[in-house]
PDB file of N, CA and C in Angstrom:
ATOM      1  N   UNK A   1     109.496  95.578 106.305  1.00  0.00           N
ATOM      2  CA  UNK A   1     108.446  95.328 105.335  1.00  0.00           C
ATOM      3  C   UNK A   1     108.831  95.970 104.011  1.00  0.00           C
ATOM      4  N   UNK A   2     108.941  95.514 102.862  1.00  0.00           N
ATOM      5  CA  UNK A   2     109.670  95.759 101.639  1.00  0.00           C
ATOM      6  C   UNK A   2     108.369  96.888 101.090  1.00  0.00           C
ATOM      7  N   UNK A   3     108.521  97.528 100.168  1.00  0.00           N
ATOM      8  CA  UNK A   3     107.425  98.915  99.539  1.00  0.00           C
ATOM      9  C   UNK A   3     106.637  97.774  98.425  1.00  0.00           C
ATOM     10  N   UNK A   4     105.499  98.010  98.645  1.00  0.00           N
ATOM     11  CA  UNK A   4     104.923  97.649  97.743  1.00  0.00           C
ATOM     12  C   UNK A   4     105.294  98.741  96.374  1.00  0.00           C
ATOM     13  N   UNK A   5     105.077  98.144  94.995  1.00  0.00           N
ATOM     14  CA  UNK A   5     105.315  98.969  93.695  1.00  0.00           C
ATOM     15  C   UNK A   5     104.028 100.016  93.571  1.00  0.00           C
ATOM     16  N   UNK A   6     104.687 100.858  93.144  1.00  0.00           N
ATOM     17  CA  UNK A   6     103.279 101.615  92.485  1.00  0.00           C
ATOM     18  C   UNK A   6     102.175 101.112  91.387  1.00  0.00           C
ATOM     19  N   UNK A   7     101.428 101.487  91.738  1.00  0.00           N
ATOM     20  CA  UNK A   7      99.727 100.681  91.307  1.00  0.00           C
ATOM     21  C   UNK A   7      99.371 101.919  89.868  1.00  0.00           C
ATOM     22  N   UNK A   8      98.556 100.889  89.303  1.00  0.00           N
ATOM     23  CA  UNK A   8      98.350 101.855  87.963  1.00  0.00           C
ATOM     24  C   UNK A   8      96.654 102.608  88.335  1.00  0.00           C
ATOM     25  N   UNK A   9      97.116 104.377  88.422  1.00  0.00           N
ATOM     26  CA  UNK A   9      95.460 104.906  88.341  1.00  0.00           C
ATOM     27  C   UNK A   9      93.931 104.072  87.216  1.00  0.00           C
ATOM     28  N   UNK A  10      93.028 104.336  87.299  1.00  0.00           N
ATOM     29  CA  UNK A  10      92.121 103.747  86.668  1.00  0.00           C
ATOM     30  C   UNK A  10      92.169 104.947  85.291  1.00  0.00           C
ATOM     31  N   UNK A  11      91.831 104.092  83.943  1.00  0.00           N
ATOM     32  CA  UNK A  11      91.478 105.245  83.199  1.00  0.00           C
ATOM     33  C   UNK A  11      89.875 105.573  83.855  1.00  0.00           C
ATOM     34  N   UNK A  12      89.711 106.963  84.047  1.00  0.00           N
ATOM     35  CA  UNK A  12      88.699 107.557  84.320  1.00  0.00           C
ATOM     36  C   UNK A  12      87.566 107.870  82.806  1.00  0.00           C
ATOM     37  N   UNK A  13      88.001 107.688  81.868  1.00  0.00           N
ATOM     38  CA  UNK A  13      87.495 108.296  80.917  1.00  0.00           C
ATOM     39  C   UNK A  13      86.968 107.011  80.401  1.00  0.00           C
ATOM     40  N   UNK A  14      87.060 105.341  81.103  1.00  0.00           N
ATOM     41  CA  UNK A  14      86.682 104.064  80.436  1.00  0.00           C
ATOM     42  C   UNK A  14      85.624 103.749  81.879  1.00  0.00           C
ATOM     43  N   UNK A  15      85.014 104.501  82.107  1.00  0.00           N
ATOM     44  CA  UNK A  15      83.766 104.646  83.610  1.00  0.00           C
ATOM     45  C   UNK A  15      82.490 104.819  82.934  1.00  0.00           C
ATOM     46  N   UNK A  16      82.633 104.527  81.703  1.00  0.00           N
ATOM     47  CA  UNK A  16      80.905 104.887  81.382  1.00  0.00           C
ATOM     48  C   UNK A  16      80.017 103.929  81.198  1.00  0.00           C
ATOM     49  N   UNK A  17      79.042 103.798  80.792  1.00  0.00           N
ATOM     50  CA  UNK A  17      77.884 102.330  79.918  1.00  0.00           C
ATOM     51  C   UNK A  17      79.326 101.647  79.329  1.00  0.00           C
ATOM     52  N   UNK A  18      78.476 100.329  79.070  1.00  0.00           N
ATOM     53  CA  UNK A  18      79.046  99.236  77.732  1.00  0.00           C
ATOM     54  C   UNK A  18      78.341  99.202  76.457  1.00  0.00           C
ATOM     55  N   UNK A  19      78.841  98.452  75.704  1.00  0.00           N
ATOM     56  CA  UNK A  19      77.865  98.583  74.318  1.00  0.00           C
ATOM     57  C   UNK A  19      76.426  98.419  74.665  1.00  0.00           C
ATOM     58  N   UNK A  20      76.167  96.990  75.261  1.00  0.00           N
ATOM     59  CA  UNK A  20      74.741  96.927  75.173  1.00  0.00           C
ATOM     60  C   UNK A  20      73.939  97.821  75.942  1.00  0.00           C
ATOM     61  N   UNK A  21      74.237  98.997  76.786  1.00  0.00           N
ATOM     62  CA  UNK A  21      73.505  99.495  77.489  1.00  0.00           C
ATOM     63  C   UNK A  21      73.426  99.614  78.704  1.00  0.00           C
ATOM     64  N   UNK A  22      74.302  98.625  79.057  1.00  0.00           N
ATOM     65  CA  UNK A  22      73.999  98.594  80.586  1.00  0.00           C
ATOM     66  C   UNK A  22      75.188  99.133  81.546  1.00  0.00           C
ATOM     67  N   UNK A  23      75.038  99.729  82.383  1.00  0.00           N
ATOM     68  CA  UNK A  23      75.899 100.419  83.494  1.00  0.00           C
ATOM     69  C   UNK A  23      76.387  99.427  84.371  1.00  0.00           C
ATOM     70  N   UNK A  24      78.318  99.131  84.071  1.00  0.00           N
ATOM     71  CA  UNK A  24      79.017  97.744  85.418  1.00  0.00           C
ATOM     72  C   UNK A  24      79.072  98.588  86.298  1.00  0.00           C
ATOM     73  N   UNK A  25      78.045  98.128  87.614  1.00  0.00           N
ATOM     74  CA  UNK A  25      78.473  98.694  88.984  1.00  0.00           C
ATOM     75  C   UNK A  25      79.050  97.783  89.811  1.00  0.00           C
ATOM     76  N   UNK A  26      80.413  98.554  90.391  1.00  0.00           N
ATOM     77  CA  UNK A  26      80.952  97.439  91.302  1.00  0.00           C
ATOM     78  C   UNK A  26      80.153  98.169  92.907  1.00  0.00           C
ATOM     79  N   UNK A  27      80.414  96.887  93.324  1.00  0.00           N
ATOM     80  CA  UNK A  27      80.427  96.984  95.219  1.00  0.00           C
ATOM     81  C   UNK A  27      81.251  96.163  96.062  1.00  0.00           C
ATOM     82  N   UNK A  28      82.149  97.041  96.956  1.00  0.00           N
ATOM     83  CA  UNK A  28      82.982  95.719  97.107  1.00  0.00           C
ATOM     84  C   UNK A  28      82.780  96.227  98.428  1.00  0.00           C
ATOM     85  N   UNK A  29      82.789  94.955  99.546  1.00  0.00           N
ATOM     86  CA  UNK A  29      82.684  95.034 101.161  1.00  0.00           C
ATOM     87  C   UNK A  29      83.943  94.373 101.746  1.00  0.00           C
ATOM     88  N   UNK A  30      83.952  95.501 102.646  1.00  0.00           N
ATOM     89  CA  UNK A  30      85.356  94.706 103.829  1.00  0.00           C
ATOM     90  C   UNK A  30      85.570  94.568 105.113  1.00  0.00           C
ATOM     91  N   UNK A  31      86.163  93.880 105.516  1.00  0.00           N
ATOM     92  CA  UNK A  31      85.910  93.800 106.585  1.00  0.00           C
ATOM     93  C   UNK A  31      87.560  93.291 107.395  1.00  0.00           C
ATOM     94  N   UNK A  32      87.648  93.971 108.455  1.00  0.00           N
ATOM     95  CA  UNK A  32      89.171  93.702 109.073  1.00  0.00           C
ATOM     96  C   UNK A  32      90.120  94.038 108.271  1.00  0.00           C
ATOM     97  N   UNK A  33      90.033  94.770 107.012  1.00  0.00           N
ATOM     98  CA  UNK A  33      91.184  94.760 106.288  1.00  0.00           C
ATOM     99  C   UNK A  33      92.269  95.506 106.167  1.00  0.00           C
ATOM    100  N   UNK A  34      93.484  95.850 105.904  1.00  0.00           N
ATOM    101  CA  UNK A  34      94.615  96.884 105.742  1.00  0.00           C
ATOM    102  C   UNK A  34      94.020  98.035 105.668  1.00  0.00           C
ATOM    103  N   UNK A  35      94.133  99.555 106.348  1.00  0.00           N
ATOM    104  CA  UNK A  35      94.191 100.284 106.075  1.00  0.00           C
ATOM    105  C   UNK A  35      94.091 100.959 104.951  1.00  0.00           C
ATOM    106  N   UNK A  36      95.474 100.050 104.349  1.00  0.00           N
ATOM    107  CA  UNK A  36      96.068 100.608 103.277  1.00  0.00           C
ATOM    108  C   UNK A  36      95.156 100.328 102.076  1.00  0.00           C
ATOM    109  N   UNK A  37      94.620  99.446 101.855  1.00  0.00           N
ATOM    110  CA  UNK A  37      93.515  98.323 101.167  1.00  0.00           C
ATOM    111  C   UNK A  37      91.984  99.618 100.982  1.00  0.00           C
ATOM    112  N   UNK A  38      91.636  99.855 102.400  1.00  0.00           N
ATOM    113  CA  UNK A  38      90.519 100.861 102.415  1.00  0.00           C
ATOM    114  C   UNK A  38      90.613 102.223 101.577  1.00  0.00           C
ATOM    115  N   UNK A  39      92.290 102.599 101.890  1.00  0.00           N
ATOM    116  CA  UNK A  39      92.411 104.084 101.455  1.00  0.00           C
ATOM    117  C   UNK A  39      93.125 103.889  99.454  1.00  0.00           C
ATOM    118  N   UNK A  40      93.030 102.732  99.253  1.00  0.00           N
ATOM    119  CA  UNK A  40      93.251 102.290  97.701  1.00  0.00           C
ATOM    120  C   UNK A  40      91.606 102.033  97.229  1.00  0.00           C
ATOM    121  N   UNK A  41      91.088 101.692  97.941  1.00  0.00           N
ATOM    122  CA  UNK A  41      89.775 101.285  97.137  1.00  0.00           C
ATOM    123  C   UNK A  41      88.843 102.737  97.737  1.00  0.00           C
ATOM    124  N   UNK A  42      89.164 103.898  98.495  1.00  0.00           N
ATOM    125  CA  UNK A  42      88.472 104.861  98.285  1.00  0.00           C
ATOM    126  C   UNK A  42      88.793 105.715  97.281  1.00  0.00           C
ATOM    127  N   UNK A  43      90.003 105.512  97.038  1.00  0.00           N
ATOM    128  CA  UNK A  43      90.262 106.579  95.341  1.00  0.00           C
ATOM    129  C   UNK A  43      89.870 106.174  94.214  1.00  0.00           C
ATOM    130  N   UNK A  44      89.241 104.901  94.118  1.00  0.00           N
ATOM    131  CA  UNK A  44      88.254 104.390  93.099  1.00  0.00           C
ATOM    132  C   UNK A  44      86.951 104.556  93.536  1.00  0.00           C
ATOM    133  N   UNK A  45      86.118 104.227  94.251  1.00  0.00           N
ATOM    134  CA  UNK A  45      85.150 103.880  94.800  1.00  0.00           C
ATOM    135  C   UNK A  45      84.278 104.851  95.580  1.00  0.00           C
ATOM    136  N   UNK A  46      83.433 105.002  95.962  1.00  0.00           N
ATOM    137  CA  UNK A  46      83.081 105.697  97.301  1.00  0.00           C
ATOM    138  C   UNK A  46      82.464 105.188  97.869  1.00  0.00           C
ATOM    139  N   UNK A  47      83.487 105.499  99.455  1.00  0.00           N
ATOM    140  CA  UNK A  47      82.647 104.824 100.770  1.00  0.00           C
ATOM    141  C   UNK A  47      81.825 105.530 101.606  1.00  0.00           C
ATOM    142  N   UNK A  48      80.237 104.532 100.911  1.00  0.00           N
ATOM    143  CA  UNK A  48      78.955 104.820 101.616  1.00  0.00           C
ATOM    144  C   UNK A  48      78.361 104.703 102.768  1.00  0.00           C
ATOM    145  N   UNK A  49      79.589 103.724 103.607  1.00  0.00           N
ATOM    146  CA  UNK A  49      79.450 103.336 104.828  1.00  0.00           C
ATOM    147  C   UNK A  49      80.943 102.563 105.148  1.00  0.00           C
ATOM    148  N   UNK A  50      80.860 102.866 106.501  1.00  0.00           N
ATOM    149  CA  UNK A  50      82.706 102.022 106.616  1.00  0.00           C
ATOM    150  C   UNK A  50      82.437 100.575 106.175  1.00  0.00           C
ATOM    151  N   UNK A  51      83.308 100.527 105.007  1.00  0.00           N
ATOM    152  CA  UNK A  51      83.962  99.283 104.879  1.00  0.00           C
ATOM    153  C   UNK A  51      82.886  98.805 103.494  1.00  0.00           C
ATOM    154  N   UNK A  52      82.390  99.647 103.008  1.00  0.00           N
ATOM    155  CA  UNK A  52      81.299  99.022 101.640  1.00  0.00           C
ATOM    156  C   UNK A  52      81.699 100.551 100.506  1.00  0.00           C
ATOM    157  N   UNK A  53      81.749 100.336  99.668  1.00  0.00           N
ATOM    158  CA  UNK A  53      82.729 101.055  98.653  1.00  0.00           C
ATOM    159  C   UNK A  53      81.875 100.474  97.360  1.00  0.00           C
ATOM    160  N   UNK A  54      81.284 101.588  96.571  1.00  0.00           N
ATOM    161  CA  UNK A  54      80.922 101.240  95.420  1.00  0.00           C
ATOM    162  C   UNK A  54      80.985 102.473  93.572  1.00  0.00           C
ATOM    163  N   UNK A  55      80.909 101.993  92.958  1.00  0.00           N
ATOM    164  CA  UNK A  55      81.456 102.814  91.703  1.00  0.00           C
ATOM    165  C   UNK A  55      81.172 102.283  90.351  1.00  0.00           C
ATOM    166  N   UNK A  56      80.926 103.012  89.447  1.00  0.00           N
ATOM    167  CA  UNK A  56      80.931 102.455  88.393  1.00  0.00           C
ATOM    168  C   UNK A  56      81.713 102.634  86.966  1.00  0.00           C
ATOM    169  N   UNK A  57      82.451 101.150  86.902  1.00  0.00           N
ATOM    170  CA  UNK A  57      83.537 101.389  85.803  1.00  0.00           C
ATOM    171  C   UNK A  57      83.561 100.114  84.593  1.00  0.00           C
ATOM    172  N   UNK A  58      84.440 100.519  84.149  1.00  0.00           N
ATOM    173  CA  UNK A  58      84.724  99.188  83.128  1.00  0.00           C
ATOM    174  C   UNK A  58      85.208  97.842  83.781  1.00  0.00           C
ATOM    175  N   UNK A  59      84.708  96.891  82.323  1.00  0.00           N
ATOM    176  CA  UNK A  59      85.948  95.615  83.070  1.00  0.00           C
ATOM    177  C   UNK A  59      87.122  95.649  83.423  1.00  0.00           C
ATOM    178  N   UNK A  60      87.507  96.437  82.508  1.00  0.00           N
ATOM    179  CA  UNK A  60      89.302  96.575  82.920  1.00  0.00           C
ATOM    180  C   UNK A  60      89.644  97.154  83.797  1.00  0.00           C
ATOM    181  N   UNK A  61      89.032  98.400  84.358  1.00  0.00           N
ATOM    182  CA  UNK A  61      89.183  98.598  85.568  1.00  0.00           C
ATOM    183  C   UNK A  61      88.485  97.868  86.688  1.00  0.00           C
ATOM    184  N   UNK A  62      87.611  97.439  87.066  1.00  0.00           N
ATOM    185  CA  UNK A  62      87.085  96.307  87.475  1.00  0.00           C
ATOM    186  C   UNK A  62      88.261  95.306  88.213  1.00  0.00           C
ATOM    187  N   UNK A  63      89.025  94.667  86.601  1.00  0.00           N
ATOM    188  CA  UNK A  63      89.466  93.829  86.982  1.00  0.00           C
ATOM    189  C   UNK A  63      91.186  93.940  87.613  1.00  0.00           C
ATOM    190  N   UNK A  64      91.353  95.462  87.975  1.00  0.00           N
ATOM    191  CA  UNK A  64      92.616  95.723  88.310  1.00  0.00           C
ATOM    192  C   UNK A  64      92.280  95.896  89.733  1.00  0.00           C
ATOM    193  N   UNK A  65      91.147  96.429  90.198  1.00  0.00           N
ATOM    194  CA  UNK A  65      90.626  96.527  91.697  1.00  0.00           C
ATOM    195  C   UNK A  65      90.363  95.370  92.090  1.00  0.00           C
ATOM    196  N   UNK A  66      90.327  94.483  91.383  1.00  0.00           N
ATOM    197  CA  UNK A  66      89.675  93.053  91.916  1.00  0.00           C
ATOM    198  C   UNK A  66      91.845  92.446  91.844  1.00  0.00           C
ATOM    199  N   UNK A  67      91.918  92.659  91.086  1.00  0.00           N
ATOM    200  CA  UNK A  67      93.443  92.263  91.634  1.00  0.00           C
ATOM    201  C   UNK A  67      94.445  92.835  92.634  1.00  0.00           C
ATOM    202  N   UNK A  68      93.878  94.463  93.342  1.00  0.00           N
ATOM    203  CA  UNK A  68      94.408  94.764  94.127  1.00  0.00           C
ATOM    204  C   UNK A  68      93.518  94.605  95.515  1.00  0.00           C
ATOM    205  N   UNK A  69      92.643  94.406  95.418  1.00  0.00           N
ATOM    206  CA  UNK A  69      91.594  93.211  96.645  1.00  0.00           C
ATOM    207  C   UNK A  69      92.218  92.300  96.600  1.00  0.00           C
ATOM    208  N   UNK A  70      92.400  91.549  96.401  1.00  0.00           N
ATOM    209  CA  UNK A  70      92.779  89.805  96.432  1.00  0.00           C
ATOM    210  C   UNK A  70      94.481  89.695  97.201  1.00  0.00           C
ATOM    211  N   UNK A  71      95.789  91.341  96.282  1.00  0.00           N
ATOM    212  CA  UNK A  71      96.627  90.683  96.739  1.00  0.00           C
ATOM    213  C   UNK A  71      96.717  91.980  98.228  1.00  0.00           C
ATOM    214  N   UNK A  72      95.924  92.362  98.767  1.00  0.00           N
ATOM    215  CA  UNK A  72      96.056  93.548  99.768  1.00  0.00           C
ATOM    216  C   UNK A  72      95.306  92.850 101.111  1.00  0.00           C
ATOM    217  N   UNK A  73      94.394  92.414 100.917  1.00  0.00           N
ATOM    218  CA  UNK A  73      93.239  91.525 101.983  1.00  0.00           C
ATOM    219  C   UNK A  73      94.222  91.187 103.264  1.00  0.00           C
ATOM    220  N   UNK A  74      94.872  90.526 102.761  1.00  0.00           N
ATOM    221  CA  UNK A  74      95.828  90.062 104.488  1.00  0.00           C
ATOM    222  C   UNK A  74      94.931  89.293 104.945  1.00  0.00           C
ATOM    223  N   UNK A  75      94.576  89.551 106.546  1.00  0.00           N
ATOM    224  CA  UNK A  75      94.032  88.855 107.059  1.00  0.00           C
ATOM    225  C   UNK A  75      92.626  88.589 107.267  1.00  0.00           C
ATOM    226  N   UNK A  76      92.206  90.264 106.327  1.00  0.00           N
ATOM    227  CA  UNK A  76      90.941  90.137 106.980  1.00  0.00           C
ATOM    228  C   UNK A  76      89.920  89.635 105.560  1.00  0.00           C
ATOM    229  N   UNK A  77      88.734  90.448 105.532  1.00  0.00           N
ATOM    230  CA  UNK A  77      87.977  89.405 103.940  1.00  0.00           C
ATOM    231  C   UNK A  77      87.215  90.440 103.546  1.00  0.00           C
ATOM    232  N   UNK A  78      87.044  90.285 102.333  1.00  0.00           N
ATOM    233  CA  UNK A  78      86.048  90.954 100.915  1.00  0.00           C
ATOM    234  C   UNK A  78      85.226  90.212 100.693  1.00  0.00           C
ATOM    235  N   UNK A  79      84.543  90.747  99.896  1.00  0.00           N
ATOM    236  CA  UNK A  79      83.220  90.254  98.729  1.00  0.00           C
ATOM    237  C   UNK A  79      83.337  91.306  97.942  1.00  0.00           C
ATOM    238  N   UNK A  80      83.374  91.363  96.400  1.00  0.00           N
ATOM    239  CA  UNK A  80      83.275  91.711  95.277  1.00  0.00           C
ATOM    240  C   UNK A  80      82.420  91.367  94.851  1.00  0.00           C
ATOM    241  N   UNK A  81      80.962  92.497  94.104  1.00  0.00           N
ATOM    242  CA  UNK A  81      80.511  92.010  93.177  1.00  0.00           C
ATOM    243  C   UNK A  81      79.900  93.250  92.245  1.00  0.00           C
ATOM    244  N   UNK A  82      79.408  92.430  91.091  1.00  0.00           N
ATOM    245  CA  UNK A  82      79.782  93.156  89.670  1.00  0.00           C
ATOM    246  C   UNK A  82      78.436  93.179  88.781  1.00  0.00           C
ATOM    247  N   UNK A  83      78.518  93.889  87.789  1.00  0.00           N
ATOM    248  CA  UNK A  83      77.021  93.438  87.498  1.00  0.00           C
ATOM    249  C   UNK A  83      77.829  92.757  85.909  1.00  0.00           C
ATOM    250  N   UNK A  84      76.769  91.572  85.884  1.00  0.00           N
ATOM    251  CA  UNK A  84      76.864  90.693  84.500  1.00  0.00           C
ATOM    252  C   UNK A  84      75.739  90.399  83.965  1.00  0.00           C
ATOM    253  N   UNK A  85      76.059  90.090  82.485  1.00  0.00           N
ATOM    254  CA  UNK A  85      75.635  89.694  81.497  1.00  0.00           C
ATOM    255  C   UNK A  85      74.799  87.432  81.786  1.00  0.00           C
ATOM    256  N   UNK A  86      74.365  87.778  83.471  1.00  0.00           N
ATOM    257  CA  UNK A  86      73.629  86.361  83.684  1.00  0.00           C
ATOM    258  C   UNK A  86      72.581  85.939  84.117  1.00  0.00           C
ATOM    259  N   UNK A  87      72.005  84.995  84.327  1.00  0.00           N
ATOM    260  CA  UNK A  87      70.432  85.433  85.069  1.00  0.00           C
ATOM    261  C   UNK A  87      70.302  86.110  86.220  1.00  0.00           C
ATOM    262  N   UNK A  88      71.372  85.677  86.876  1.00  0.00           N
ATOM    263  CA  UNK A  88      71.124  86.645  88.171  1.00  0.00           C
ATOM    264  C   UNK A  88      71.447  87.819  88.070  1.00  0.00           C
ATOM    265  N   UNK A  89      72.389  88.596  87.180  1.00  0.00           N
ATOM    266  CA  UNK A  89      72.163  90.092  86.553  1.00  0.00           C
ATOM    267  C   UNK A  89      73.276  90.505  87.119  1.00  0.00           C
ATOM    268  N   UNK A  90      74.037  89.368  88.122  1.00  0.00           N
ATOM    269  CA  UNK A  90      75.636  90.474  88.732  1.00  0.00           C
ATOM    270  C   UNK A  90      76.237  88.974  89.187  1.00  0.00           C
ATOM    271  N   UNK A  91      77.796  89.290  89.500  1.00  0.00           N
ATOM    272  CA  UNK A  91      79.064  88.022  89.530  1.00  0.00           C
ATOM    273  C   UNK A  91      79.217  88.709  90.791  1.00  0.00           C
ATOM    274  N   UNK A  92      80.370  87.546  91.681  1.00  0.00           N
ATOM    275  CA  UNK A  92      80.567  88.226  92.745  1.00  0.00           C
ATOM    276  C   UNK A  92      81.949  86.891  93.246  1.00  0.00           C
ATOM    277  N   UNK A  93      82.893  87.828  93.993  1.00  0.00           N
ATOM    278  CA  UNK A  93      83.856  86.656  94.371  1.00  0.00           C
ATOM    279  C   UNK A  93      84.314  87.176  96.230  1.00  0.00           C
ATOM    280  N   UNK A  94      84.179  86.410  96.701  1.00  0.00           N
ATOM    281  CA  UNK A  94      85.125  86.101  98.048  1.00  0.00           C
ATOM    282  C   UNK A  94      86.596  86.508  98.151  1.00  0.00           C
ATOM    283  N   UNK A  95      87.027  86.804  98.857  1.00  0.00           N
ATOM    284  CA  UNK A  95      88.611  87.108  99.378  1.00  0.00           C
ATOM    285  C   UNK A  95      88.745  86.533 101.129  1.00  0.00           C
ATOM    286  N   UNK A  96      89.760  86.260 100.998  1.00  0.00           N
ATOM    287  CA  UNK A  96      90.447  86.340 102.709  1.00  0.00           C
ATOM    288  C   UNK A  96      89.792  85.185 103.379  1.00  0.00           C
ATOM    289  N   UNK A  97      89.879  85.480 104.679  1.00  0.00           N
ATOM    290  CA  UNK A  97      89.179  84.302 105.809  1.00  0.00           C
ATOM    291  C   UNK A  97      88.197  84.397 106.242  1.00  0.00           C
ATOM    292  N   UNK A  98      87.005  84.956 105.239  1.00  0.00           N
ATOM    293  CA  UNK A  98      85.326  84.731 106.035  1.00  0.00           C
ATOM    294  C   UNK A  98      85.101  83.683 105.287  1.00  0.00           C
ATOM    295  N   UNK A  99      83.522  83.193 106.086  1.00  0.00           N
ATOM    296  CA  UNK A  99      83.727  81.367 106.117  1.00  0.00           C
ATOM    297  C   UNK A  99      82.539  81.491 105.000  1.00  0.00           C
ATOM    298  N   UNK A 100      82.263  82.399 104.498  1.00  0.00           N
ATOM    299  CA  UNK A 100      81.046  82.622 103.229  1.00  0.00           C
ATOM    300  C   UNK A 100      82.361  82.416 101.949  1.00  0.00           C
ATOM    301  N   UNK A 101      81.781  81.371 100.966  1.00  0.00           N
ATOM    302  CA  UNK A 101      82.312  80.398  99.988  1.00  0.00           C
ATOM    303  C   UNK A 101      81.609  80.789  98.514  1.00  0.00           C
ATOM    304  N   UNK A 102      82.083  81.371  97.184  1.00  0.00           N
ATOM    305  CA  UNK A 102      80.927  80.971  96.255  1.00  0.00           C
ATOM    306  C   UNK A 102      81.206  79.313  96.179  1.00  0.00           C
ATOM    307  N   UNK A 103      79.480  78.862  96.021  1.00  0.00           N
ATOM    308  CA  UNK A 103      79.237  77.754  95.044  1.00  0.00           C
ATOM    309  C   UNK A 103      78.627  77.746  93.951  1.00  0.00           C
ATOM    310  N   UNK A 104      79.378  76.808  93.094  1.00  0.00           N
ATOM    311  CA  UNK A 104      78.369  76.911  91.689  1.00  0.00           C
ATOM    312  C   UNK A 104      77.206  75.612  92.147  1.00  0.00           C
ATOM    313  N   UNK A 105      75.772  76.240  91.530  1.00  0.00           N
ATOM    314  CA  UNK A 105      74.920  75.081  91.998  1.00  0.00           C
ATOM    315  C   UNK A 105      73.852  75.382  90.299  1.00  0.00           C
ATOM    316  N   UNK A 106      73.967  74.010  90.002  1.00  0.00           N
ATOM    317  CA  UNK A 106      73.855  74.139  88.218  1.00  0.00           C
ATOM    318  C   UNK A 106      73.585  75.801  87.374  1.00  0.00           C
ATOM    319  N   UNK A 107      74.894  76.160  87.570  1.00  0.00           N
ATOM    320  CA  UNK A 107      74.827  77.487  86.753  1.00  0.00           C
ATOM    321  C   UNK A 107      74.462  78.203  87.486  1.00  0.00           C
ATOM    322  N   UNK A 108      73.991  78.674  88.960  1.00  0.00           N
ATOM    323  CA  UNK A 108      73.584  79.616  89.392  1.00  0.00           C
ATOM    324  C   UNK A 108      74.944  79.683  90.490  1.00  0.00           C
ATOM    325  N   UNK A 109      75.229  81.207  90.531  1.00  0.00           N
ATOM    326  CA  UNK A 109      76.119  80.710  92.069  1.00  0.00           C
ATOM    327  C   UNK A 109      75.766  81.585  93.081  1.00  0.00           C
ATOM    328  N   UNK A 110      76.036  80.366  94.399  1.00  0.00           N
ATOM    329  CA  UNK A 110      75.325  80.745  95.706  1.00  0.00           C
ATOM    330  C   UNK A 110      76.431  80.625  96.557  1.00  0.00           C
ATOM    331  N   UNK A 111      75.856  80.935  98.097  1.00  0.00           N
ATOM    332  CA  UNK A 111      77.022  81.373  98.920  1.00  0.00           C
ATOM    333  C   UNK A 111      76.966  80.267  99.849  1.00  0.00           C
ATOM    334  N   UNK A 112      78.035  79.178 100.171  1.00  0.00           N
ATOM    335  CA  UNK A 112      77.965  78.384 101.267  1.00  0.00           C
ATOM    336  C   UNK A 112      78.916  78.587 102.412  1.00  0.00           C
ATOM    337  N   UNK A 113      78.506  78.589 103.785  1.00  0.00           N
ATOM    338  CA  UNK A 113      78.625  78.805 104.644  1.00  0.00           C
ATOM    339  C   UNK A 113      80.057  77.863 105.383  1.00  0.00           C
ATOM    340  N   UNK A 114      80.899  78.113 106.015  1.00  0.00           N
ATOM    341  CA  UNK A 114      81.699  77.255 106.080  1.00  0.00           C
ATOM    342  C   UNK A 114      81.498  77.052 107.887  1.00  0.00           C
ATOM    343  N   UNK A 115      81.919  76.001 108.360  1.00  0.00           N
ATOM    344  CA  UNK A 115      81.731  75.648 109.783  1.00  0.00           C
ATOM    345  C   UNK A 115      82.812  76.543 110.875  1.00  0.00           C
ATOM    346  N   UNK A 116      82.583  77.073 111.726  1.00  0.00           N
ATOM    347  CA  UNK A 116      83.205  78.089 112.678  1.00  0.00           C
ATOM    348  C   UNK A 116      84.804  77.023 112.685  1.00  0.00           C
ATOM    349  N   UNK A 117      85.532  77.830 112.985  1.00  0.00           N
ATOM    350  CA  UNK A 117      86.699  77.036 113.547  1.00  0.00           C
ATOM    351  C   UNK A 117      86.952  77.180 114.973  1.00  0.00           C
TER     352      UNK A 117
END
C-alpha cells in the first residue's frame, strides 16, 4: 500500500464567525470508515459520539476536510453538513456506499433513498 502524502493542518486562527455574523458549524457522520479517516477528522473536529464529529471553522477549512472525506471513505459512507447562507440554513453532501442520495427538488435539497441491493 503506497503512503499517502502529508495533509495540510487547518489554519486554527481562520475558526471564528464570518462577516455576516454567523458561526459555519460543520458535522460530519461516519460510518464503516478507515480508521485512519476517524483519527484525521478527530484532530479537526470533536467526537461527540463514535463516528459523528463536529467543529466550527471556515470555508476553507471546511472545504479541505470535505476533500479529505471524500478521498479517505473507502468503503464505508459519510454525510457532511455545513451551515449556509439558504432557506434551509445548512448544505450537506453524501460520500461512499450508503443508499441515502442528495436530491435537488426545486431549490430545496432532500435526501432520496436508494433501493437495497
Amino acid at each position: 500500500m503506497p503512503w499517502a502524502r502529508p495533509l495540510p493542518i487547518p489554519d486554527m486562527m481562520a475558526t471564528r464567525g464570518t462577516a455576516d455574523g454567523q458561526t459555519p458549524m460543520i458535522v460530519v457522520v461516519t460510518s464503516n470508515v478507515p480508521p485512519r479517516l476517524r483519527g484525521r477528522l478527530a484532530v479537526w473536529l470533536l467526537e461527540v459520539r463514535a463516528g459523528v464529529y463536529v467543529g466550527v471553522y471556515s470555508a476553507r477549512v471546511r472545504e479541505m476536510i470535505h476533500a479529505q472525506v471524500e478521498a479517505m471513505v473507502e468503503d464505508g459512507d459519510a454525510v457532511m453538513a455545513w451551515s449556509a447562507p439558504n432557506d434551509a440554513g445548512f448544505d450537506f453532501e453524501t460520500f461512499g456506499t450508503g443508499r441515502r442520495r442528495p436530491v435537488d427538488f426545486d431549490g430545496l435539497k432532500l435526501v432520496a433513498f436508494d433501493p437495497p441491493s
